[in-house]
PDB file of N, CA and C in Angstrom:
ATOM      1  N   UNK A   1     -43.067  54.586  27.246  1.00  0.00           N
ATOM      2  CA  UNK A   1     -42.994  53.264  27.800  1.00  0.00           C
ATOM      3  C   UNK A   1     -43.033  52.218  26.704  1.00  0.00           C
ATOM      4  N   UNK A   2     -43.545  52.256  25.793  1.00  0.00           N
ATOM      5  CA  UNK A   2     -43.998  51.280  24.386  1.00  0.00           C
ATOM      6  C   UNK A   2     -42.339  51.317  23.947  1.00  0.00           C
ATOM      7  N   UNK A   3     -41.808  52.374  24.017  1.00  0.00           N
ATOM      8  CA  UNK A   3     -40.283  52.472  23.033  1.00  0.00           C
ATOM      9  C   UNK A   3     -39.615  51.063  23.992  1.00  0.00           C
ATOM     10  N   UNK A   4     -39.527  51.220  25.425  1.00  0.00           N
ATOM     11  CA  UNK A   4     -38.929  50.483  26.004  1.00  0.00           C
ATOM     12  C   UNK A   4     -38.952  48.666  26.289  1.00  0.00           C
ATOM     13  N   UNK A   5     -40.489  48.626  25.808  1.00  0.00           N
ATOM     14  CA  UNK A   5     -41.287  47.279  25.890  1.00  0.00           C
ATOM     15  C   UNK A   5     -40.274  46.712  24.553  1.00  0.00           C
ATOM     16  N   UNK A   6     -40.306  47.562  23.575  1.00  0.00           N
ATOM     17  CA  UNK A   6     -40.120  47.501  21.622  1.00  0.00           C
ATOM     18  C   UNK A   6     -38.628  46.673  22.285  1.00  0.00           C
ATOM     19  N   UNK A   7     -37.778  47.891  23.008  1.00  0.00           N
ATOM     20  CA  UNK A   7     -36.088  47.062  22.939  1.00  0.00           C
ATOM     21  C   UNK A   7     -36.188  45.925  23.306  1.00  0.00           C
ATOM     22  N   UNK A   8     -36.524  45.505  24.444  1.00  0.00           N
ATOM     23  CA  UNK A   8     -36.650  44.290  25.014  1.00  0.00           C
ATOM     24  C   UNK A   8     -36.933  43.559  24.206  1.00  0.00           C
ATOM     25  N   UNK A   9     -37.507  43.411  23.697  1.00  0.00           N
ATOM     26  CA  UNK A   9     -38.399  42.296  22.696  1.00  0.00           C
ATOM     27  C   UNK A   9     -37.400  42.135  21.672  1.00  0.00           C
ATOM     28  N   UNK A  10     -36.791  43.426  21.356  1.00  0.00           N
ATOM     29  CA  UNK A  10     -35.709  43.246  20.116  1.00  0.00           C
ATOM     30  C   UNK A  10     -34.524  42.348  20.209  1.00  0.00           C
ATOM     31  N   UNK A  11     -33.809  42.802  21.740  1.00  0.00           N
ATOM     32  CA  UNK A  11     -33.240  42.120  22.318  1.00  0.00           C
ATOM     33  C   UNK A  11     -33.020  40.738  22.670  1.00  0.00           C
ATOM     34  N   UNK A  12     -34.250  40.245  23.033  1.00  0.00           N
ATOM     35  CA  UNK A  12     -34.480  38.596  22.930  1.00  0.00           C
ATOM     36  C   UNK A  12     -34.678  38.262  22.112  1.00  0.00           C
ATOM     37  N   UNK A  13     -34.827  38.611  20.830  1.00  0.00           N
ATOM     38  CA  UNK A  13     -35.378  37.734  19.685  1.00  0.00           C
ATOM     39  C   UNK A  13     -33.735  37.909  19.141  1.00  0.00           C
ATOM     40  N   UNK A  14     -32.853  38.396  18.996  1.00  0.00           N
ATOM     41  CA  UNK A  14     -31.613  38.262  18.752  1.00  0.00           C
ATOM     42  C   UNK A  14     -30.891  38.040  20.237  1.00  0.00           C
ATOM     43  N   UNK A  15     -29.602  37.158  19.881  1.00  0.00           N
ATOM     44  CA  UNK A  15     -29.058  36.492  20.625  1.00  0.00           C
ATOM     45  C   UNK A  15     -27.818  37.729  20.445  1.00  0.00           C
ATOM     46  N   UNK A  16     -26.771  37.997  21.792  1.00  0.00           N
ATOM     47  CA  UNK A  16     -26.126  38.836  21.824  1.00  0.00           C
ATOM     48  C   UNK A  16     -24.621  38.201  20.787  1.00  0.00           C
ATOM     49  N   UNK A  17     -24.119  39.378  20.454  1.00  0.00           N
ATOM     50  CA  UNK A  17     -22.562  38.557  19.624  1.00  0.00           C
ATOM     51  C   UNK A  17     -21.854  37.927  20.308  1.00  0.00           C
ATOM     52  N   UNK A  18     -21.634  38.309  21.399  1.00  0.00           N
ATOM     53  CA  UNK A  18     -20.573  37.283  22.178  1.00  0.00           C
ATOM     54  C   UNK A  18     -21.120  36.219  22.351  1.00  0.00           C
ATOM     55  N   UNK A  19     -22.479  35.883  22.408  1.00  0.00           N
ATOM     56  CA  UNK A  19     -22.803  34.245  22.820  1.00  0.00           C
ATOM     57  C   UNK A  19     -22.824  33.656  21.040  1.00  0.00           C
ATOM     58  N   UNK A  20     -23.133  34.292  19.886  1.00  0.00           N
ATOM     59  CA  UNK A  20     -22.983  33.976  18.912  1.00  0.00           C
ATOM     60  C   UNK A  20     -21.333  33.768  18.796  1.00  0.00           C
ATOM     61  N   UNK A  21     -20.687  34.298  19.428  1.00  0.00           N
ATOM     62  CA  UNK A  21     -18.962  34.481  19.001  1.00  0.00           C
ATOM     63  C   UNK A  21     -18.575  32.989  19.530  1.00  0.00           C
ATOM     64  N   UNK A  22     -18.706  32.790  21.177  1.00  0.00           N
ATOM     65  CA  UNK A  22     -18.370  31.518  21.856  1.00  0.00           C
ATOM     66  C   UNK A  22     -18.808  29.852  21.380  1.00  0.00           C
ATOM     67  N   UNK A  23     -20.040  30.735  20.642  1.00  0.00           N
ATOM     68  CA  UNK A  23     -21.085  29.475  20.024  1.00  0.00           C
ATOM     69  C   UNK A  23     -19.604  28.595  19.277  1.00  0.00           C
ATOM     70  N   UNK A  24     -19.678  29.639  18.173  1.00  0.00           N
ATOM     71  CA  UNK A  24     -18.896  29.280  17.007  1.00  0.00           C
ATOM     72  C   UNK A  24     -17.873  29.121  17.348  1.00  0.00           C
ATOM     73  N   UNK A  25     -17.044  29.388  18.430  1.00  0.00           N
ATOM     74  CA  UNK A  25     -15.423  28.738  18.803  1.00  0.00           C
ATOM     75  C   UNK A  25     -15.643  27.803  18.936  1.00  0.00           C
ATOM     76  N   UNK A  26     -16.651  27.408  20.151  1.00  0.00           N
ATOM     77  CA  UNK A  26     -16.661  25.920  20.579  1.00  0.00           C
ATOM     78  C   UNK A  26     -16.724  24.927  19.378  1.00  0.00           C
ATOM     79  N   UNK A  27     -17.878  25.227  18.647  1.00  0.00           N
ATOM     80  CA  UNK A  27     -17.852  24.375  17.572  1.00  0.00           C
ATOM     81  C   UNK A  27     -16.778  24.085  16.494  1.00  0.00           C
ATOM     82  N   UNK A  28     -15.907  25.388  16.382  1.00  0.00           N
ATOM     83  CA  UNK A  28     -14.399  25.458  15.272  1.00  0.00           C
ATOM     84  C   UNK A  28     -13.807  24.305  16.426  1.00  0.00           C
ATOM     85  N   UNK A  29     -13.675  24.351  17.983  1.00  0.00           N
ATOM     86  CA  UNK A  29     -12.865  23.706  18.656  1.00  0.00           C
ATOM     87  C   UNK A  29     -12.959  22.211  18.948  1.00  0.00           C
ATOM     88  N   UNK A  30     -14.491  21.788  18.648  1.00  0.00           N
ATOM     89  CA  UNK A  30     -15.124  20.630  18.300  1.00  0.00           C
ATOM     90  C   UNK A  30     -14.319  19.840  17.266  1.00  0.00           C
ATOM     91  N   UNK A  31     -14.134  20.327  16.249  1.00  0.00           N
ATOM     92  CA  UNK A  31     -13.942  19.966  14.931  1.00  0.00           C
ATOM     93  C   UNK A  31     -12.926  20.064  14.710  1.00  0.00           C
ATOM     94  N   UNK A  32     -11.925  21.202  14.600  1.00  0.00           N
ATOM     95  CA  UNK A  32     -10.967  20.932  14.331  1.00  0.00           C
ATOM     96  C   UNK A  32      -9.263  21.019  15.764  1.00  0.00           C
ATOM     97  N   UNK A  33      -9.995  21.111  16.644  1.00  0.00           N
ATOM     98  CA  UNK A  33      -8.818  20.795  17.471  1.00  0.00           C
ATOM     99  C   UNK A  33      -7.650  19.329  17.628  1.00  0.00           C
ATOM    100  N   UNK A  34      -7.376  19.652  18.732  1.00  0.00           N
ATOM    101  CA  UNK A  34      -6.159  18.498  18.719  1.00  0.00           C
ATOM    102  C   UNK A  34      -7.206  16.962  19.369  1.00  0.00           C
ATOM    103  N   UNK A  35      -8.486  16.881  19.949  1.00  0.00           N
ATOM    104  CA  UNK A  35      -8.853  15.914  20.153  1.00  0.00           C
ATOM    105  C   UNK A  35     -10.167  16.265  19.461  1.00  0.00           C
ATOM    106  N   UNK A  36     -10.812  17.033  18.054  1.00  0.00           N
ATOM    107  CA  UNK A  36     -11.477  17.205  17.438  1.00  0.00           C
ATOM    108  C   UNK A  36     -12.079  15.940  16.967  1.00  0.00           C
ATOM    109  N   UNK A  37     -13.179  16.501  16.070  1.00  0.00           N
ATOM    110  CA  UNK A  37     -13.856  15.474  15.269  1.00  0.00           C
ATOM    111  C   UNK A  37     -12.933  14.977  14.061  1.00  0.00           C
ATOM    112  N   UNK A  38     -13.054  15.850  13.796  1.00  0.00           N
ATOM    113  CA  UNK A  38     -11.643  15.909  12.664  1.00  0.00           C
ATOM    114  C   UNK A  38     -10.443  14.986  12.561  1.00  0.00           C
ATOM    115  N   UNK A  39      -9.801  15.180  13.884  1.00  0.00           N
ATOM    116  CA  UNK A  39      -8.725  14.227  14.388  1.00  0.00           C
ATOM    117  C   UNK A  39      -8.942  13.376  14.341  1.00  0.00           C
ATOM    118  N   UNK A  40     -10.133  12.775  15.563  1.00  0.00           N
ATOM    119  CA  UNK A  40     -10.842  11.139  15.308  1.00  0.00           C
ATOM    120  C   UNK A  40     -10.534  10.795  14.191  1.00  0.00           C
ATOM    121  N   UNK A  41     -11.357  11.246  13.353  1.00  0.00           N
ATOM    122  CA  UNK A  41     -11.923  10.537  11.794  1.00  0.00           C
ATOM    123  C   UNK A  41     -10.670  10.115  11.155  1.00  0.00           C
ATOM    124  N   UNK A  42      -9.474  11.175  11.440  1.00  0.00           N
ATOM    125  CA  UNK A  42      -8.275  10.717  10.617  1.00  0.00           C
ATOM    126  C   UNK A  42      -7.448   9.473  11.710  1.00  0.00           C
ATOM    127  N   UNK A  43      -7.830   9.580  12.864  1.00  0.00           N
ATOM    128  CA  UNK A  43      -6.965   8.638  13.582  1.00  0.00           C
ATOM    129  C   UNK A  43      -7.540   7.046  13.303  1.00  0.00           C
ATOM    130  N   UNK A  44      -8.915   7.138  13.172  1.00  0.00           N
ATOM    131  CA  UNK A  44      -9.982   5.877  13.009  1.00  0.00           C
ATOM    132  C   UNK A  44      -9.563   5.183  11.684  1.00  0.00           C
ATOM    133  N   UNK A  45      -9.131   5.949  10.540  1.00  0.00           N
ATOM    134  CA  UNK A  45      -8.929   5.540   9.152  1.00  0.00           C
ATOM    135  C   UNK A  45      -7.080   5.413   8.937  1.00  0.00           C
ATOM    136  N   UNK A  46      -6.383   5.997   9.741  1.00  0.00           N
ATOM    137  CA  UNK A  46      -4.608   5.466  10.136  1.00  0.00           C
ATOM    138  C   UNK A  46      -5.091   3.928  10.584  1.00  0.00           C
ATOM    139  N   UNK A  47      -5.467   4.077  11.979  1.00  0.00           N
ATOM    140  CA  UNK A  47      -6.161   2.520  12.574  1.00  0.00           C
ATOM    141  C   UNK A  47      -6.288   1.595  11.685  1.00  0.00           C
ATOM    142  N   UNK A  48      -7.280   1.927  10.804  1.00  0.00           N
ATOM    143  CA  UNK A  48      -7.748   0.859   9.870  1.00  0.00           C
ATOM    144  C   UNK A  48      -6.463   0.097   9.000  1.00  0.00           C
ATOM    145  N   UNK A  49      -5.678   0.973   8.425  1.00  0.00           N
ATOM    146  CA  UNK A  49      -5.038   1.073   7.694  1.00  0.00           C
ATOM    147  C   UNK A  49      -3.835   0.161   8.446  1.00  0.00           C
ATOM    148  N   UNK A  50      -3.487   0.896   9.456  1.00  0.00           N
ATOM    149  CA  UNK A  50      -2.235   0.007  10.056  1.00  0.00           C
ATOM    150  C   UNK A  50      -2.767  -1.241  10.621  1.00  0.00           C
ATOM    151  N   UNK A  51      -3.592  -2.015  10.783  1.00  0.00           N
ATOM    152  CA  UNK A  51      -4.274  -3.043  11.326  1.00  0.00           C
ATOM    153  C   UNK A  51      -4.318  -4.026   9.757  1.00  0.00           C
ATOM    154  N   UNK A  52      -4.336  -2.815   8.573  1.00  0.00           N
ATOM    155  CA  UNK A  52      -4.348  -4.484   7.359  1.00  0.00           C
ATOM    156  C   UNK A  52      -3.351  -4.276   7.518  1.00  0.00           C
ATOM    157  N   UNK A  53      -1.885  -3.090   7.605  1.00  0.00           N
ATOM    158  CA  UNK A  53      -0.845  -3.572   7.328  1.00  0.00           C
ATOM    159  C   UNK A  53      -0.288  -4.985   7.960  1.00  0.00           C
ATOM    160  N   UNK A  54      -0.371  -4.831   9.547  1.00  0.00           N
ATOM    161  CA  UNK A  54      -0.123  -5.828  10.350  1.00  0.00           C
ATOM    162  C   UNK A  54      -0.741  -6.710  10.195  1.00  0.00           C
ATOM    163  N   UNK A  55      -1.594  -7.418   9.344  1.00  0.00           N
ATOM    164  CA  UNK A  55      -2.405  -8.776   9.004  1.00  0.00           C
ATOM    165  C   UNK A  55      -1.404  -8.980   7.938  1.00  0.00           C
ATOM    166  N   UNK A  56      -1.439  -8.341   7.074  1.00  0.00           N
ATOM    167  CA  UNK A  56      -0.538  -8.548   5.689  1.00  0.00           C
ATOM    168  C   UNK A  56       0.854  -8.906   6.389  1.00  0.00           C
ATOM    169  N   UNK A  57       1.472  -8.038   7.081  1.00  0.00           N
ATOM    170  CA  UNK A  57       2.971  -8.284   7.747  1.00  0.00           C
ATOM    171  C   UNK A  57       2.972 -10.326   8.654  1.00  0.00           C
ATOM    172  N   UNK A  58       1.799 -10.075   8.918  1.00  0.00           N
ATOM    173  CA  UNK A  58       1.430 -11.504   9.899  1.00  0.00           C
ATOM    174  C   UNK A  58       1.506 -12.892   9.072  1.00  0.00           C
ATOM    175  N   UNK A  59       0.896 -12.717   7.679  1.00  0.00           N
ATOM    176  CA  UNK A  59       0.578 -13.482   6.835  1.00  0.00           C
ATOM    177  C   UNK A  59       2.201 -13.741   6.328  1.00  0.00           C
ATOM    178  N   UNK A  60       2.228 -12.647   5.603  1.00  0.00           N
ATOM    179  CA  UNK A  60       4.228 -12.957   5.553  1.00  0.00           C
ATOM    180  C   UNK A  60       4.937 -13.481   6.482  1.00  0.00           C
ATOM    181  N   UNK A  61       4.819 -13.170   7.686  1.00  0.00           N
ATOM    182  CA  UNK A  61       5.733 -14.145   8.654  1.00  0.00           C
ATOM    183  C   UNK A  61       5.318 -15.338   9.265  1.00  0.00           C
ATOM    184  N   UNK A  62       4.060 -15.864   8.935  1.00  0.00           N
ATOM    185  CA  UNK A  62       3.726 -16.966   8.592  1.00  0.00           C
ATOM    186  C   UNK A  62       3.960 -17.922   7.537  1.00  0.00           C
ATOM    187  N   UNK A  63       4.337 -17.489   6.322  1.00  0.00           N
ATOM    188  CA  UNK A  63       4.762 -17.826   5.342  1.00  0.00           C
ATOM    189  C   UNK A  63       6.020 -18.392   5.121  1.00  0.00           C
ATOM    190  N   UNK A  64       7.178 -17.205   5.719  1.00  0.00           N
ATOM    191  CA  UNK A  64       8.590 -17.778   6.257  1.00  0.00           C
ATOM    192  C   UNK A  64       8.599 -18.588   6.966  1.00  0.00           C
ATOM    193  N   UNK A  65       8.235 -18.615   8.337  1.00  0.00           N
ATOM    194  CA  UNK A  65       8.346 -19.609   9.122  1.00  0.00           C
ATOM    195  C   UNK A  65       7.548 -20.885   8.745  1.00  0.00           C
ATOM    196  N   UNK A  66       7.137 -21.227   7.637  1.00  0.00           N
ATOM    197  CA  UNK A  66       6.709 -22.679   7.195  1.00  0.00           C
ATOM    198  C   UNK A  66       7.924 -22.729   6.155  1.00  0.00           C
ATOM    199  N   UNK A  67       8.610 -21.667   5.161  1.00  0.00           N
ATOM    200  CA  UNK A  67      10.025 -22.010   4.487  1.00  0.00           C
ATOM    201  C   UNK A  67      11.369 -22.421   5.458  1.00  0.00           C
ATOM    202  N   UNK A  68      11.096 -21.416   6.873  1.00  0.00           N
ATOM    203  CA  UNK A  68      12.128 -21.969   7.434  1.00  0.00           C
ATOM    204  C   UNK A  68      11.828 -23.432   7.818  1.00  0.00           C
ATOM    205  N   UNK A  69      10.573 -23.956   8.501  1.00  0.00           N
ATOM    206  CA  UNK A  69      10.595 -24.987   8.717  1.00  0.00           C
ATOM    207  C   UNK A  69      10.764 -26.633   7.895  1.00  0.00           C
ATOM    208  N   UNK A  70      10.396 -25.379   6.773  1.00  0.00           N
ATOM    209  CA  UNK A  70      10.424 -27.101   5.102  1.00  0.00           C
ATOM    210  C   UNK A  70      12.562 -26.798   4.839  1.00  0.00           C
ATOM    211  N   UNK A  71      12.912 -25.640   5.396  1.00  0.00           N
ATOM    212  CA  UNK A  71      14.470 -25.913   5.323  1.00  0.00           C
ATOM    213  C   UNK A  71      14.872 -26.853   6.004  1.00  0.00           C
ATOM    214  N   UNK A  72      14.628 -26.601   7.448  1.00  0.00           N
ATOM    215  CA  UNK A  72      15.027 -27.360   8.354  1.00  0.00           C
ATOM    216  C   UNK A  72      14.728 -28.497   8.419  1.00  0.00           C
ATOM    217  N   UNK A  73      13.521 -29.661   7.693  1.00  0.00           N
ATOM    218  CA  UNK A  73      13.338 -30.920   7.934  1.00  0.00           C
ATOM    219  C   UNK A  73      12.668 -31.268   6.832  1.00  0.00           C
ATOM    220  N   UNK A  74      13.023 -31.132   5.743  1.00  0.00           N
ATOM    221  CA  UNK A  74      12.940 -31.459   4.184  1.00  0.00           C
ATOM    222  C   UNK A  74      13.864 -31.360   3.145  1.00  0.00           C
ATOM    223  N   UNK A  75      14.583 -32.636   3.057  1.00  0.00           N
ATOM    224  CA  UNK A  75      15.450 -32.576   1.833  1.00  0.00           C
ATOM    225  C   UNK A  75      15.330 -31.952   0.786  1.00  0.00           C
ATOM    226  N   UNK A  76      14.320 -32.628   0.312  1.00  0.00           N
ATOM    227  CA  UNK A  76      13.585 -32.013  -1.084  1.00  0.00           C
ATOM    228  C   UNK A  76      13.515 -30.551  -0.997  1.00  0.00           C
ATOM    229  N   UNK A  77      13.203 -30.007  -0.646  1.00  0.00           N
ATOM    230  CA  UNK A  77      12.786 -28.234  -0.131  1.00  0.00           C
ATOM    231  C   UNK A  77      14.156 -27.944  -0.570  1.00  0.00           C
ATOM    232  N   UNK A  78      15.248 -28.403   0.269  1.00  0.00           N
ATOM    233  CA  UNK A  78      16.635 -28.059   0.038  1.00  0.00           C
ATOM    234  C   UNK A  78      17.160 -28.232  -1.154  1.00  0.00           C
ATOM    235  N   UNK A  79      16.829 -29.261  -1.632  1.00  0.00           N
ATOM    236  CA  UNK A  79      17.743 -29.862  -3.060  1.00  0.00           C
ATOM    237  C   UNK A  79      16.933 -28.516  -4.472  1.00  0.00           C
ATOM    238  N   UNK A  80      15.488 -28.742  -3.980  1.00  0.00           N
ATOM    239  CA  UNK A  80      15.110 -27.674  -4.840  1.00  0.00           C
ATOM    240  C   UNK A  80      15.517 -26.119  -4.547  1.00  0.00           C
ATOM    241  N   UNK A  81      15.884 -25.882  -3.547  1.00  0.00           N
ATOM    242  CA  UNK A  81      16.418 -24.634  -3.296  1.00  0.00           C
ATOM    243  C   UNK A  81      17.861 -24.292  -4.091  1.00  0.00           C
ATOM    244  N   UNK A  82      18.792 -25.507  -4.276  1.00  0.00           N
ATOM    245  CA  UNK A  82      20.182 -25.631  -4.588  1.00  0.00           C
ATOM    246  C   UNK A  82      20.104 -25.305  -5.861  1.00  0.00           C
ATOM    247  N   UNK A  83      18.865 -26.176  -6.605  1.00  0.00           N
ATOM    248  CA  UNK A  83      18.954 -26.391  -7.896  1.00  0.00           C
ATOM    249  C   UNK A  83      18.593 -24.922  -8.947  1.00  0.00           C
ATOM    250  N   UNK A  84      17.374 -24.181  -7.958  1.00  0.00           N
ATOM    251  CA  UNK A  84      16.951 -22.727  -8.410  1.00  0.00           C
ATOM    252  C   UNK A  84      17.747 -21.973  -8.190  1.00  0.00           C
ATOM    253  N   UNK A  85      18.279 -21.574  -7.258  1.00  0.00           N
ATOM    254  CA  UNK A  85      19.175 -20.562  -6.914  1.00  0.00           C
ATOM    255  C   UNK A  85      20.527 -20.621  -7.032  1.00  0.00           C
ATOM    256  N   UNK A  86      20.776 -21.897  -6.733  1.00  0.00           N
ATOM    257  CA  UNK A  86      22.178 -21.937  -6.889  1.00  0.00           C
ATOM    258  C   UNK A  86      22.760 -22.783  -8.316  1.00  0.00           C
ATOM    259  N   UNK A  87      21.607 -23.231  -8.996  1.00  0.00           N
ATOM    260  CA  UNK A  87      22.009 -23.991 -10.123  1.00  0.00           C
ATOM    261  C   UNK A  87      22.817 -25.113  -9.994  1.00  0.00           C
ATOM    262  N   UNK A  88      22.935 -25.862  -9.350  1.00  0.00           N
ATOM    263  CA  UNK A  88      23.269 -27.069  -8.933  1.00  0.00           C
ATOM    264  C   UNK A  88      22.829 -28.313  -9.382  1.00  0.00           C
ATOM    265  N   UNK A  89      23.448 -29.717  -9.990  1.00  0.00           N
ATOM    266  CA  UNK A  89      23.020 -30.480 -10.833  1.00  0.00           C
ATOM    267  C   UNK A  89      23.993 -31.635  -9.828  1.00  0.00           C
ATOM    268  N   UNK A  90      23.156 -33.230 -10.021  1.00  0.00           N
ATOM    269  CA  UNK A  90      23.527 -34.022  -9.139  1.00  0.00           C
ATOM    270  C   UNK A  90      24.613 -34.475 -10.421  1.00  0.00           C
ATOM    271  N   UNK A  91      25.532 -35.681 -10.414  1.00  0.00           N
ATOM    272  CA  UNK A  91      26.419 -36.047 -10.900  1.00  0.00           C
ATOM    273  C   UNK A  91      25.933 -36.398 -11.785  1.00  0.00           C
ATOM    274  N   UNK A  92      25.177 -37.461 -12.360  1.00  0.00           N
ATOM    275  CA  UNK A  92      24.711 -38.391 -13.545  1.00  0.00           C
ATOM    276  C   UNK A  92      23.524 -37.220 -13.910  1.00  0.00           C
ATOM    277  N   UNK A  93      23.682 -35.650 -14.137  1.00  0.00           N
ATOM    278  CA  UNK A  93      22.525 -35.019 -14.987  1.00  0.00           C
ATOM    279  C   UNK A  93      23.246 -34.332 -15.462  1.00  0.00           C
ATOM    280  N   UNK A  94      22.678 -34.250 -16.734  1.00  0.00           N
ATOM    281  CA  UNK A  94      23.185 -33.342 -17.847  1.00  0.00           C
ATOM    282  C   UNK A  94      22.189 -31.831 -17.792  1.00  0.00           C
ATOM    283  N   UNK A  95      22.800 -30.824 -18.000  1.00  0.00           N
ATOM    284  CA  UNK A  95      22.506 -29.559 -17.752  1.00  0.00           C
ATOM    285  C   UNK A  95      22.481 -28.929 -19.067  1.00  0.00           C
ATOM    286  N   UNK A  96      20.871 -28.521 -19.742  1.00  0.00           N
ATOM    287  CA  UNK A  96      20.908 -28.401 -21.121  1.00  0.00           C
ATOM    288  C   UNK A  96      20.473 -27.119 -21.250  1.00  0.00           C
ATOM    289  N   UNK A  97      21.982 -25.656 -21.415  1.00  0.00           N
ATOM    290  CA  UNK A  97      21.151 -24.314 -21.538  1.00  0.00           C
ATOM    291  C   UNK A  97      20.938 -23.826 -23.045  1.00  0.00           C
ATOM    292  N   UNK A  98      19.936 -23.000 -22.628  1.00  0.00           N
ATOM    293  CA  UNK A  98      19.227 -22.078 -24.201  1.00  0.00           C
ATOM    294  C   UNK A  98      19.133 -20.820 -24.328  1.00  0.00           C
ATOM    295  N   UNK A  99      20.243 -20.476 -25.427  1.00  0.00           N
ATOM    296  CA  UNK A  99      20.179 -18.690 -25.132  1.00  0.00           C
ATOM    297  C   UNK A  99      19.502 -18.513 -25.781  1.00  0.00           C
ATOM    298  N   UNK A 100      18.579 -17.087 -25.593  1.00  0.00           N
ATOM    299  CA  UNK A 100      17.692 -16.618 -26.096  1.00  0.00           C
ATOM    300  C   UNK A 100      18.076 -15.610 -27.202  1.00  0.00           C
ATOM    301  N   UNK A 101      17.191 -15.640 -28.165  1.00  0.00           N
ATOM    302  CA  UNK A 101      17.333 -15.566 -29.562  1.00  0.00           C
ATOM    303  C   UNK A 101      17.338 -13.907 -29.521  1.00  0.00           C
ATOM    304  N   UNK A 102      17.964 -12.916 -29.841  1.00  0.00           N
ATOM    305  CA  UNK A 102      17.654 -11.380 -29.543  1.00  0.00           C
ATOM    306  C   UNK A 102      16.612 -11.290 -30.601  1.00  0.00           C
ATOM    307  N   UNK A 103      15.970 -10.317 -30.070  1.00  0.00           N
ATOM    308  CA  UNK A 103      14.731  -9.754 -30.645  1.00  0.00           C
ATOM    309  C   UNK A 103      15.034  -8.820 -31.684  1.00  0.00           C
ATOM    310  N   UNK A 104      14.581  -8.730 -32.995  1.00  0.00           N
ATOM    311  CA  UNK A 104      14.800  -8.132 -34.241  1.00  0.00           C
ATOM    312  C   UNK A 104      13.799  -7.516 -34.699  1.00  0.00           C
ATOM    313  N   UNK A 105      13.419  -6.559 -35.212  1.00  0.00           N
ATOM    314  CA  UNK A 105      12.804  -5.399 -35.392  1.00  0.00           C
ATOM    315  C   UNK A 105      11.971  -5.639 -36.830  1.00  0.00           C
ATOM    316  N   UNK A 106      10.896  -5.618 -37.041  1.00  0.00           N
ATOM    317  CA  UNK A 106      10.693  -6.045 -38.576  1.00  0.00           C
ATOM    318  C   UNK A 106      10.095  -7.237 -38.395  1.00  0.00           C
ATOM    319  N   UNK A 107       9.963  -8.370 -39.131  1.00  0.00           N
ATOM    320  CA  UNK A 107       9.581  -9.410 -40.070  1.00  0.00           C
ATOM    321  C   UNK A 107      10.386 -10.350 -39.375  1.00  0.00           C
ATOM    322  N   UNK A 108       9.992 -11.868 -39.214  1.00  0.00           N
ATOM    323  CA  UNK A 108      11.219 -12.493 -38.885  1.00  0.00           C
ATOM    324  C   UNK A 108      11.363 -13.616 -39.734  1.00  0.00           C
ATOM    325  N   UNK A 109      11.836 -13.465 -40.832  1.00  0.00           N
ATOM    326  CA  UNK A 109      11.630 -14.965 -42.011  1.00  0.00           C
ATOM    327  C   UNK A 109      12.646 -16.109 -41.633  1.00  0.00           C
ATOM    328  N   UNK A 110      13.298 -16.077 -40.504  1.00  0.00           N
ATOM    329  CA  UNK A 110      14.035 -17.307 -40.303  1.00  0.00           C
ATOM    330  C   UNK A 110      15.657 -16.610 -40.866  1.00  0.00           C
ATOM    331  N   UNK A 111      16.398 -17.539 -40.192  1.00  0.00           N
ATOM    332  CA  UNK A 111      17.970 -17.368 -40.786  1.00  0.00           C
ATOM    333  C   UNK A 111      18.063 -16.387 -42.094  1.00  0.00           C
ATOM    334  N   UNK A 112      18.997 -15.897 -42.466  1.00  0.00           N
ATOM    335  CA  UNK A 112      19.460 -15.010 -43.501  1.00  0.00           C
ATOM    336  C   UNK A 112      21.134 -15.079 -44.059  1.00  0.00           C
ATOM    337  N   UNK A 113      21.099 -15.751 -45.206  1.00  0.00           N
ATOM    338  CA  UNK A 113      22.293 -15.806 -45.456  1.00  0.00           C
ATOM    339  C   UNK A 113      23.199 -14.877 -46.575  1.00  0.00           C
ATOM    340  N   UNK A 114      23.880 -14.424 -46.238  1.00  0.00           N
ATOM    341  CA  UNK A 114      25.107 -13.658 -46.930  1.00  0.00           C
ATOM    342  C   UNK A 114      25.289 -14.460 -48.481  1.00  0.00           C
ATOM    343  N   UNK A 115      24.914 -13.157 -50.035  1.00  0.00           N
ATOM    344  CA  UNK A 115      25.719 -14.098 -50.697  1.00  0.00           C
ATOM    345  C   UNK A 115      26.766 -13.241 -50.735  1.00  0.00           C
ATOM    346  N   UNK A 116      27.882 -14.641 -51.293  1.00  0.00           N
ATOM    347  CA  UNK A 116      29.359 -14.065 -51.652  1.00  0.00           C
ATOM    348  C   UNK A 116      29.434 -13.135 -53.013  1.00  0.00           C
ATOM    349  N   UNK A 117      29.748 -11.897 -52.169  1.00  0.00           N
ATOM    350  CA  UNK A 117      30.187 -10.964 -53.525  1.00  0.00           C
ATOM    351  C   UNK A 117      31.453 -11.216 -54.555  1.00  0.00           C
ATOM    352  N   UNK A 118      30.935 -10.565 -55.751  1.00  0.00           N
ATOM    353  CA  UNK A 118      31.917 -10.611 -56.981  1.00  0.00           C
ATOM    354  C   UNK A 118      32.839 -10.010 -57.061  1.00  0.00           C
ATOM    355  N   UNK A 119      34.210 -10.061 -55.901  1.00  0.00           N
ATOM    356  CA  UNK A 119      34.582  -8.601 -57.040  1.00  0.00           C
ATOM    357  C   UNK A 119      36.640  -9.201 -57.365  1.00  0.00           C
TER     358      UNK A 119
END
């Protein structure tokens, strides 16, 4: 009778495998399933992410629509638009360009002149 008291006791103090087996699915299924913990966490931090995009996107089209509006009812806006982009000069201005000097390798002592050879 003592042998039989012994199993019992053995028995409850360990939990059977299959409830250890189900334990641990549920919890793999917790975590990493299709509405997992896992998932959340990555859907919560997309969220975040696409929410500055769309502030940033908001801010830009706020931005245009005050250029479209300084197009539409500001000379000035326009004339400076002509003059940057399109290089445009009113009649009585003189237009004074400057090419840039290429870049030379070495030392730069100023001009260099050729003497005339002897021969």
């Amino acid at each position: 009778m003592a042998s039989t008291d012994n199993s019992s006791k053995q028995s409850s103090r360990h939990a059977p495998w299959w409830a250890v087996l189900i334990i641990t699915a549920l919890i793999a299924l917790a975590l990493f399933g299709d509405k997992g913990v896992l998932r959340a966490l990555q859907a919560n931090r997309q969220k975040a992410g696409l929410e500055a995009e769309v502030k940033a996107l908001e801010a830009a089209n706020a931005q245009l629509r005050r250029e479209i509006e300084a197009l539409r009812s500001d000379r000035r806006t326009i004339e400076n638009l002509a003059r940057k982009e399109l290089g445009m000069v009113k009649d009585d201005e003189l237009v004074y360009q400057f090419r840039n000097r290429p870049k030379t390798s070495g030392t730069d002592s100023g001009p260099t002149r050729e003497e005339p050879s002897d021969q």
